[in-house]
Protein backbone atom coordinates (compact mmCIF):
# COMPACT_ATOMS: atom_id res chain seq x y z
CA UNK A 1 -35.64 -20.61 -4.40
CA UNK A 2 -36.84 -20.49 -0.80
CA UNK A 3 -40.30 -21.16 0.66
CA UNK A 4 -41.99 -21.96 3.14
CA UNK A 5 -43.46 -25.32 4.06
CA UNK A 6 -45.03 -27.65 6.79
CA UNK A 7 -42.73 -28.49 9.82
CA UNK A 8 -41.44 -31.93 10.53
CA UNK A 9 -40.74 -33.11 14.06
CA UNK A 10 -39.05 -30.83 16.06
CA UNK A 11 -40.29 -28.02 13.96
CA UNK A 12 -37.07 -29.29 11.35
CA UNK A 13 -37.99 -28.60 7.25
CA UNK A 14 -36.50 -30.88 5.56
CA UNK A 15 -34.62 -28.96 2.70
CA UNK A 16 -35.67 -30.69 0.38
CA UNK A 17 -39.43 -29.60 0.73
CA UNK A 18 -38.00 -25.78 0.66
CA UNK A 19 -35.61 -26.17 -1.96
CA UNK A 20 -36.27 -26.22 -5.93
CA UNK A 21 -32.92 -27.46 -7.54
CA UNK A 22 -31.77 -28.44 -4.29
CA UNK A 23 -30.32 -25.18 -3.44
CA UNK A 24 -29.28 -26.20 0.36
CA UNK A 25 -27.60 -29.19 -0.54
CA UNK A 26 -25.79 -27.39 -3.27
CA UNK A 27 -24.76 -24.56 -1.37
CA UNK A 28 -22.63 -27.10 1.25
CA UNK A 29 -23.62 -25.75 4.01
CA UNK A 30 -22.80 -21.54 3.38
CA UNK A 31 -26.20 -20.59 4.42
CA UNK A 32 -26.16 -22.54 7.36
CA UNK A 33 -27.17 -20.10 10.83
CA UNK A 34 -28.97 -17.16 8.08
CA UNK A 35 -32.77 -16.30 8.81
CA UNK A 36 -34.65 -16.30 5.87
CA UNK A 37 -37.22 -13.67 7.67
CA UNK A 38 -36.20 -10.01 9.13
CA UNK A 39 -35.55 -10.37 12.61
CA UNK A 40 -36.28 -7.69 15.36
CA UNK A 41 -33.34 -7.94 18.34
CA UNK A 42 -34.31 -5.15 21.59
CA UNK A 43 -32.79 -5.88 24.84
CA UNK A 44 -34.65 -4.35 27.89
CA UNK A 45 -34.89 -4.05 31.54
CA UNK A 46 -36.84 -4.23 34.37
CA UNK A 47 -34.63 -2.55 36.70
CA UNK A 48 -33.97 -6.29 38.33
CA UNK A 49 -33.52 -8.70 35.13
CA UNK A 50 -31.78 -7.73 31.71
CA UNK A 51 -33.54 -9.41 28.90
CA UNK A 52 -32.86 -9.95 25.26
CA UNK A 53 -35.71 -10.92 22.83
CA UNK A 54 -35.57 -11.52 19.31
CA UNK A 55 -39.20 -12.07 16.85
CA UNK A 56 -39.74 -11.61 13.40
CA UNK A 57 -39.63 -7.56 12.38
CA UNK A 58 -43.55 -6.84 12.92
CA UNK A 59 -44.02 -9.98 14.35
CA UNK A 60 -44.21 -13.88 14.10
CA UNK A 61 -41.85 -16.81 13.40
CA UNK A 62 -38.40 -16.79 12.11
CA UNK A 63 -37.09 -19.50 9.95
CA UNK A 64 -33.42 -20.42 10.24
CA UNK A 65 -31.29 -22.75 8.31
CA UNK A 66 -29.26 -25.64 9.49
CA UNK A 67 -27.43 -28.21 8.40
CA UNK A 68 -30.14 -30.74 9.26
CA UNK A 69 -32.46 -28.38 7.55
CA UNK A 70 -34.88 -25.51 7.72
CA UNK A 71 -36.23 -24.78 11.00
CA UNK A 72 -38.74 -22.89 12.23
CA UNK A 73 -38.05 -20.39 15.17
CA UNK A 74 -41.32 -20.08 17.24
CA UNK A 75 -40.92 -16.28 18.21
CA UNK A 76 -44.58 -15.70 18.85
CA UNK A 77 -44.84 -14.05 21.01
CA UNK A 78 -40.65 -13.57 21.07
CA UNK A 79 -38.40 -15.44 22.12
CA UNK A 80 -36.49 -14.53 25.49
CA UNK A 81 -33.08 -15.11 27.13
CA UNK A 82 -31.73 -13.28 30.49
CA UNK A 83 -28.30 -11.40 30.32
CA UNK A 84 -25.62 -11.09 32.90
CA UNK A 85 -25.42 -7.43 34.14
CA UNK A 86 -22.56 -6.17 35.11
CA UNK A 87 -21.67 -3.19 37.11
CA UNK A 88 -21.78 0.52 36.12
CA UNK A 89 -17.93 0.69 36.10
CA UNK A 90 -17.32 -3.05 35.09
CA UNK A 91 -19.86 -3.90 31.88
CA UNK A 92 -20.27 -7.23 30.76
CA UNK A 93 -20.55 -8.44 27.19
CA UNK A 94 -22.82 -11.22 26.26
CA UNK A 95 -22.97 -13.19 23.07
CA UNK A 96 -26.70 -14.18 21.68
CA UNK A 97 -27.66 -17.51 19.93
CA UNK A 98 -29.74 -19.59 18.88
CA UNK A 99 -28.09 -23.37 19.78
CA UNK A 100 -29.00 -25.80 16.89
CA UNK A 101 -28.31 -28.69 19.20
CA UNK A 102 -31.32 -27.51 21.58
CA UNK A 103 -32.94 -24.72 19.68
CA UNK A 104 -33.03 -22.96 22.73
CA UNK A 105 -32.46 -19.12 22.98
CA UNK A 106 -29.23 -18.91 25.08
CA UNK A 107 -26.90 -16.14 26.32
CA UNK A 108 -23.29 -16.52 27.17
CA UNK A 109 -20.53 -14.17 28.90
CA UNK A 110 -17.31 -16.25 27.28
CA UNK A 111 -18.34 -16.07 23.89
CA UNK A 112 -19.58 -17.83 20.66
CA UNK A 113 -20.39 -21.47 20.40
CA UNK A 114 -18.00 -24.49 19.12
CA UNK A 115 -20.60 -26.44 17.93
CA UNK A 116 -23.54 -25.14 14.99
CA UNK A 117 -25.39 -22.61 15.83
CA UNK A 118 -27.24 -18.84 14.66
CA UNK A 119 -25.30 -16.20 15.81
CA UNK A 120 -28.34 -13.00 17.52
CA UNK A 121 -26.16 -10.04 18.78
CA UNK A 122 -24.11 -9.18 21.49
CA UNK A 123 -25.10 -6.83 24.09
CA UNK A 124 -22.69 -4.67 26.25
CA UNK A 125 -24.85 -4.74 29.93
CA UNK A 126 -24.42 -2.62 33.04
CA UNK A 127 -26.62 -3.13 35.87
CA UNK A 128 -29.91 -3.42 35.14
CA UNK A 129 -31.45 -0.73 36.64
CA UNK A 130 -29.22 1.76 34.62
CA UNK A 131 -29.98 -0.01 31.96
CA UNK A 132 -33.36 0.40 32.19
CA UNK A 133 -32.83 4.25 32.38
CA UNK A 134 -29.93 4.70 30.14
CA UNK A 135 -30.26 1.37 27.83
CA UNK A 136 -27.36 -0.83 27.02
CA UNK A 137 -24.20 0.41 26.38
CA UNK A 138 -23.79 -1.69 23.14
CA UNK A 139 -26.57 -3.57 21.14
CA UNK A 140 -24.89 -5.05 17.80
CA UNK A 141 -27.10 -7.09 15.60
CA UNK A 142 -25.44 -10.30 14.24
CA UNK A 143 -28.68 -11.87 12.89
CA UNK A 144 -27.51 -12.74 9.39
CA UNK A 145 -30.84 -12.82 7.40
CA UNK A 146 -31.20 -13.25 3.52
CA UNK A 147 -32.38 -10.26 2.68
CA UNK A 148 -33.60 -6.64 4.00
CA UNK A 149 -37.18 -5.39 4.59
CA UNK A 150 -35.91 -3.32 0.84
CA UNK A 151 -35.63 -7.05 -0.65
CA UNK A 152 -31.92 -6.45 -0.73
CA UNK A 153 -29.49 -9.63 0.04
CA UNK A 154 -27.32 -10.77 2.57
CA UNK A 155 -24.83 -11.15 0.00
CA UNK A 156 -24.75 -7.26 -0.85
CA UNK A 157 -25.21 -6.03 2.46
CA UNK A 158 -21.56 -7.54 2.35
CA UNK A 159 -20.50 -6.18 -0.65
CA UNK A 160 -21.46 -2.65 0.37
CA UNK A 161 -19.56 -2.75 3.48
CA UNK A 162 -16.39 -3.98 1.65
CA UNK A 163 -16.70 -1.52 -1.06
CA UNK A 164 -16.97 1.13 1.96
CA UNK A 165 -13.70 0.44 3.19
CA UNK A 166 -10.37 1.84 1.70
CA UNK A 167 -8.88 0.00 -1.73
CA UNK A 168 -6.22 -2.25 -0.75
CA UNK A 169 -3.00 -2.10 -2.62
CA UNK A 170 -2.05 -5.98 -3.24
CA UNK A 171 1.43 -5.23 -5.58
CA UNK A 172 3.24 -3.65 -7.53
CA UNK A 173 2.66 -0.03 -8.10
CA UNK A 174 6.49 1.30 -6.96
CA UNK A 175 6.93 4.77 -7.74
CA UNK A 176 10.28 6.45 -8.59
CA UNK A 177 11.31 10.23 -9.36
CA UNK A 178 12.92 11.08 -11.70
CA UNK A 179 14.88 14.93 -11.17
CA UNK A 180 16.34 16.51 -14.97
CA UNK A 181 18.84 18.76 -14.14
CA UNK A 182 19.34 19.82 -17.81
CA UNK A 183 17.10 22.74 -18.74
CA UNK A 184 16.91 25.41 -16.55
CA UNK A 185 14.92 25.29 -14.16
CA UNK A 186 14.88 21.54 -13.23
CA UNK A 187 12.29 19.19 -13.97
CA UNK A 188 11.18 16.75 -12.17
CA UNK A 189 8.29 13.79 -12.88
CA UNK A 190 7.08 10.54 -10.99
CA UNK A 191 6.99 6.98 -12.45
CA UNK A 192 5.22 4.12 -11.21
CA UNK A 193 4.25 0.72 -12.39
CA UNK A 194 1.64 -1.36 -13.11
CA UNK A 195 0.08 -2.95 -9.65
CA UNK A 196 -2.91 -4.80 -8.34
CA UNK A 197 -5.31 -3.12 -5.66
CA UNK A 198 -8.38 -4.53 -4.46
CA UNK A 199 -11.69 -2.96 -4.43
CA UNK A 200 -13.76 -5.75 -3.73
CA UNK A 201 -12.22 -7.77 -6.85
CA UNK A 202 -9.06 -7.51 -7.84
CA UNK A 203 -8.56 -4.73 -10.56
CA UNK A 204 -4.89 -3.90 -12.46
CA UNK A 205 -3.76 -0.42 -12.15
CA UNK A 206 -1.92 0.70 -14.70
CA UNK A 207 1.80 2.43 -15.03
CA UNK A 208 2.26 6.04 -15.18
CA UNK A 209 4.96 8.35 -16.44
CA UNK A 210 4.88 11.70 -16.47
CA UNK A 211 7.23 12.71 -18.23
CA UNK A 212 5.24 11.10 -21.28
CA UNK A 213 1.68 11.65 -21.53
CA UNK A 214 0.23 10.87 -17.87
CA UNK A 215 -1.03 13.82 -15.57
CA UNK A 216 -0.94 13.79 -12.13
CA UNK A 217 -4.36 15.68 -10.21
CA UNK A 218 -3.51 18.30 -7.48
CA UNK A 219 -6.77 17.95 -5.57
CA UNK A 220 -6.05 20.33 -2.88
CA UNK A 221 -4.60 23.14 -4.83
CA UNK A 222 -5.16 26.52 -3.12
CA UNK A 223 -6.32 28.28 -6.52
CA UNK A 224 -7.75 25.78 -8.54
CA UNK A 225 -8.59 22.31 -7.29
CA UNK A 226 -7.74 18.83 -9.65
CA UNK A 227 -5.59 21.17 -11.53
CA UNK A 228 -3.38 18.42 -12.99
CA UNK A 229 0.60 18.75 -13.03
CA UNK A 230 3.86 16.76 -14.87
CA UNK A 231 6.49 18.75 -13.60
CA UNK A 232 6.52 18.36 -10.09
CA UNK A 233 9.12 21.13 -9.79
CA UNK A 234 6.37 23.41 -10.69
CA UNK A 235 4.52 23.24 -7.02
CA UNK A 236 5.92 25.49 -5.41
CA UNK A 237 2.75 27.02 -3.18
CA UNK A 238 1.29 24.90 -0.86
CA UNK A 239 -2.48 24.14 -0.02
CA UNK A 240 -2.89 27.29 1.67
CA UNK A 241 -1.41 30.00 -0.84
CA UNK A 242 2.27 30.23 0.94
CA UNK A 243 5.27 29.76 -0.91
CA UNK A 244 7.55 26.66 -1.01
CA UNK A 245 9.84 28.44 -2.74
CA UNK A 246 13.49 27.73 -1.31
CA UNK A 247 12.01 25.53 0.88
CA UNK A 248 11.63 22.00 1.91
CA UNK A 249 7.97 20.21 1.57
CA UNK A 250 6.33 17.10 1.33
CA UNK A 251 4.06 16.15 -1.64
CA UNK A 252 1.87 12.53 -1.00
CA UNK A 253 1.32 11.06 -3.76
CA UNK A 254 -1.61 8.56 -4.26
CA UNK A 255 -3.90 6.31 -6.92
CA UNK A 256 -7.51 5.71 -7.66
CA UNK A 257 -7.73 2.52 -9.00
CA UNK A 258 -11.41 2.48 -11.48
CA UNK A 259 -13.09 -0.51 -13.09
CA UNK A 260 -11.12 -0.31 -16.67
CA UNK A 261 -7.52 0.72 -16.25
CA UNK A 262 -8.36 3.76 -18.96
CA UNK A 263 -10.58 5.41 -15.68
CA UNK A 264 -7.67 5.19 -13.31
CA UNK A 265 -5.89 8.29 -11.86
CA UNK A 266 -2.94 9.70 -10.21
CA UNK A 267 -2.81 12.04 -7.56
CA UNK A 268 -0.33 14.68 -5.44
CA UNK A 269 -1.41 16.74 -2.56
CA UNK A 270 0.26 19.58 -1.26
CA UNK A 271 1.16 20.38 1.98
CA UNK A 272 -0.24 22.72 4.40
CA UNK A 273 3.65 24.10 5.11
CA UNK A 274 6.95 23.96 5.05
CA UNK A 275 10.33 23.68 6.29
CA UNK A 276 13.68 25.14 6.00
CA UNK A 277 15.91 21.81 7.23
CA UNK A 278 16.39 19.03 5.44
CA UNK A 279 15.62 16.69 9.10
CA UNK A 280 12.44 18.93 9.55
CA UNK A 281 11.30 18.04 6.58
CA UNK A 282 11.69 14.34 6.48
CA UNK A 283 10.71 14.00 10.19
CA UNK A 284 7.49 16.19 9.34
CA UNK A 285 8.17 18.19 12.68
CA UNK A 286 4.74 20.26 12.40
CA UNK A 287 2.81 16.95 10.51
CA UNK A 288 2.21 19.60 6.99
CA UNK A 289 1.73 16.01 5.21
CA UNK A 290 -1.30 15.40 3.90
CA UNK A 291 -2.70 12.13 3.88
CA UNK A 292 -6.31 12.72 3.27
CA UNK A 293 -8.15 11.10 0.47
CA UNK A 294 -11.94 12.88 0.03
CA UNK A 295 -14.58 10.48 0.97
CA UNK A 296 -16.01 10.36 -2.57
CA UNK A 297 -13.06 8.02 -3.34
CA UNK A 298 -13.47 5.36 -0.71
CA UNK A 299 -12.91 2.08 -1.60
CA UNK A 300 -11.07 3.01 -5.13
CA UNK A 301 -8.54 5.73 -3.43
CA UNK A 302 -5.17 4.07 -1.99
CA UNK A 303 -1.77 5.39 -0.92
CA UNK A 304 1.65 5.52 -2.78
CA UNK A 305 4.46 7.39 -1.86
CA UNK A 306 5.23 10.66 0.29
CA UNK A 307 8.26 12.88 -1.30
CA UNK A 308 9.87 14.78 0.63
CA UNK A 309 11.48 17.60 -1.52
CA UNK A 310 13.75 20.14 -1.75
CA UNK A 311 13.53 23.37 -3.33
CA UNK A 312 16.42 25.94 -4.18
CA UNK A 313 16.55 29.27 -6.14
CA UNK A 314 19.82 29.19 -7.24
CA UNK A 315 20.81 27.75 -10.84
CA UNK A 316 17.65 29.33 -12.17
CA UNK A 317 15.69 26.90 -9.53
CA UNK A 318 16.79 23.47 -8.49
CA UNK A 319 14.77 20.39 -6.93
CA UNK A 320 16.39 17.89 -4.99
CA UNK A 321 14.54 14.54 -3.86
CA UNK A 322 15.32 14.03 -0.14
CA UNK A 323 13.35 10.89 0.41
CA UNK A 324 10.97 8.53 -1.01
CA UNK A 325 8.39 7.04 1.66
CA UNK A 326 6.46 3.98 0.83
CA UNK A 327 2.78 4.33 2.05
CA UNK A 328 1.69 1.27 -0.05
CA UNK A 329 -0.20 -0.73 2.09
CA UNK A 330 -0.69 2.02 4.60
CA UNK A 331 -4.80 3.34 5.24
CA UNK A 332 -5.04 6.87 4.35
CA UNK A 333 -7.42 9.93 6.25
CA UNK A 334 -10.56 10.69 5.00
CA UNK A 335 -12.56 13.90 4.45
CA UNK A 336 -15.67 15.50 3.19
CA UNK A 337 -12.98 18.12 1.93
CA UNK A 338 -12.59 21.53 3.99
CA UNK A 339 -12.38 22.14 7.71
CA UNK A 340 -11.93 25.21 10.24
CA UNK A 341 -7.99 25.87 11.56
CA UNK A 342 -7.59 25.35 14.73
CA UNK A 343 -6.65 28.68 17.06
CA UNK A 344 -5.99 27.74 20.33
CA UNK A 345 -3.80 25.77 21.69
CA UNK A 346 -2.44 24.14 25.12
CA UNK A 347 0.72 25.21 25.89
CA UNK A 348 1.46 21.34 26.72
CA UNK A 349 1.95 21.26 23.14
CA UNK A 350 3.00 23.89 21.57
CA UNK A 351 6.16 25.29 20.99
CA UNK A 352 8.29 27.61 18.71
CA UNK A 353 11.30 26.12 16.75
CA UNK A 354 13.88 27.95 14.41
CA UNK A 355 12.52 27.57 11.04
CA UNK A 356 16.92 26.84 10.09
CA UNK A 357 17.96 25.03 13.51
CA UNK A 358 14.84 23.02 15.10
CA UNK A 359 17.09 21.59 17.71
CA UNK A 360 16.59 25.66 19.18
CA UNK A 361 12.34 26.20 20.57
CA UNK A 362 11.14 28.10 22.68
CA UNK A 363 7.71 26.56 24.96
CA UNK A 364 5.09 28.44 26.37
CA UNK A 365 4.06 28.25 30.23
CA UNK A 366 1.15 30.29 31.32
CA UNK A 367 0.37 28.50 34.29
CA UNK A 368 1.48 31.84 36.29
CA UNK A 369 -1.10 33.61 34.86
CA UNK A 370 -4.38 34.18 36.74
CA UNK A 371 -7.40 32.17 36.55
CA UNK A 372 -9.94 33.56 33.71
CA UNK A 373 -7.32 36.55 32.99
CA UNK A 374 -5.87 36.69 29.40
CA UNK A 375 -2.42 37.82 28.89
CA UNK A 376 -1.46 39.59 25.61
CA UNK A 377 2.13 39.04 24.73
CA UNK A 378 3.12 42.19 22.28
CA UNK A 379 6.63 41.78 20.11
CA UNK A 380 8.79 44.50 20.29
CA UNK A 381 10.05 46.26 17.13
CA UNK A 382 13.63 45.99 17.77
């Protein structure tokens, strides 16, 4: 437990007047550069000098650790350092410490220290009289400080922001279709085995087989969302309502690994179109993948596998696997979940292919057309 004490020379605690169970010397050295107070970091200007200053968060002294011990910052009234400005075209970064060798305030433009020191912010700086107008165009905090005004610690400010970022897949986890050409029509299911992806810790996802008991979710089905499949021959309408009947489609499949294996789930999504070439298809000419995994599964939600399939009505209705992608290890789009089509387009970019030859397209070029006039291009019947 910390607390505060009387200052040695050089305004120094030793740690072993702030320390019950000798906390610092056990900890060898892993709080060394932390603030044990909430610090308040501004950078202003003038309009001639750039400067950064750093206090406690309503005021007074700061107390950092070191390896000699705990010292205390005097930031009353705060402590001040000039930056380097740069230009309005040419901004200059500038790193922010606190040098334990000096336990001065000091402000560089090459970067972080070598030798022991607690690390303030850097500060992105134009020239100072924009600055004082516009502000900075970067401020970033790195004062590393035990815990929060809320009383929450350093140590879970951490967590958070690790549990915030997508799970990492580690091993294992190999998917592999399976088509049954048997019954009519044909069935078709996904394997895959048992893996390790990280959350924060490592957790054990388990195998799957659908063509036992396991269910796969269809989160974005048009009709009724985290409907759940086994037959993957049985999607045969995309996200939007149209038919992939006779056609050729990609279903991305995907895992949300949970704290006991029992909570863990398997996903699909459909696509948002299809294709009527097998090359099309694999190549994703018009990108109807979908990668997306909704926001509420960050940091548990991880890619798989992207099938590209193939879909025929003859023989009562046959499915064909055309490739298996591997997207293990691969970060996948996020998404509150809905989102408005977009309508327009530039014709840079867009073009019309034949939906059974893609090597034939036809591109649009309205730069004849005159400025602020809209052309309406009508079909004819025949």
């Amino acid at each position: 437990t910390l607390n505060s004490a009387s200052t040695t020379e050089a305004g120094v605690m030793p740690a072993t007047s702030v320390v019950e169970v000798d906390l610092l010397a056990a900890s060898d050295g892993i709080f060394n550069g932390i603030t044990l107070d909430n610090p308040a970091f501004t950078v202003a200007s003038d309009g001639a000098t750039i400067t950064a200053s750093i206090e406690q968060s309503g005021g007074g002294d700061l107390r950092v650790i070191f390896e000699a011990g705990l010292y205390d910052w005097d930031t009353t009234p705060a402590d001040t350092v000039s930056l380097t400005p740069g230009t309005d075209t040419v901004p200059v970064q500038n790193w922010v410490y606190l040098l334990e060798s000096t336990k001065v305030l000091t402000a560089s433009t090459v970067g972080w220290p070598a030798t022991e020191h607690a690390k303030v912010g850097t500060v992105v700086c134009q020239t100072a009289a924009t600055l004082a107008t516009d502000g900075a165009m970067k401020v970033h905090a790195w004062t590393d400080h035990d815990k929060s005004t809320d009383d929450m610690g350093h140590i879970v400010h951490i967590n958070a922001w690790i549990r915030e970022q997508p799970a990492t897949w580690q091993s294992g986890v190999v998917l592999s279709p399976t088509v049954n050409v048997g019954p009519t029509p044909d069935t078709a299911t996904v394997a895959t085995t048992t893996g390790i992806v990280l959350q924060l810790h490592d957790h054990t996802y388990p195998a799957f087989d659908t063509s036992a008991a396991s269910e796969a979710y269809v989160i974005n089905d048009s009709v009724t969302p985290y409907t759940t499949v086994q037959d993957f021959a049985t999607l045969l309408t995309d996200s939007v309502g149209g038919s992939l009947s006779g056609r050729r489609y990609n279903l991305v499949v995907w895992g949300v690994v949970s704290e006991a294996t029992a909570d863990c789930k398997l996903f699909v999504n459909l696509p948002d179109g299809s294709y009527g070439t097998n090359t099309a298809a694999i190549n994703d000419a018009e990108h109807t993948s979908i990668y997306t995994i909704p926001s509420d599964y960050r940091g548990c939600g991880f890619l798989i596998s992207r099938l590209t399939v193939r879909h025929q009505t003859t023989g009562g209705g046959q499915w064909s696997v055309l490739q298996n992608e591997d997207l293990r290890g691969l970060y996948p789009s996020t998404s509150p979940g809905g989102g408005a089509s977009q309508t327009q387009f530039s014709d840079a970019a867009f073009a019309v292919f034949n939906d059974a030859d893609n090597t034939k397209a036809v591109d649009l070029d309205v730069s004849a057309v005159t400025t602020a006039t809209t052309r309406t291009i009508t079909i004819p019947d025949s």
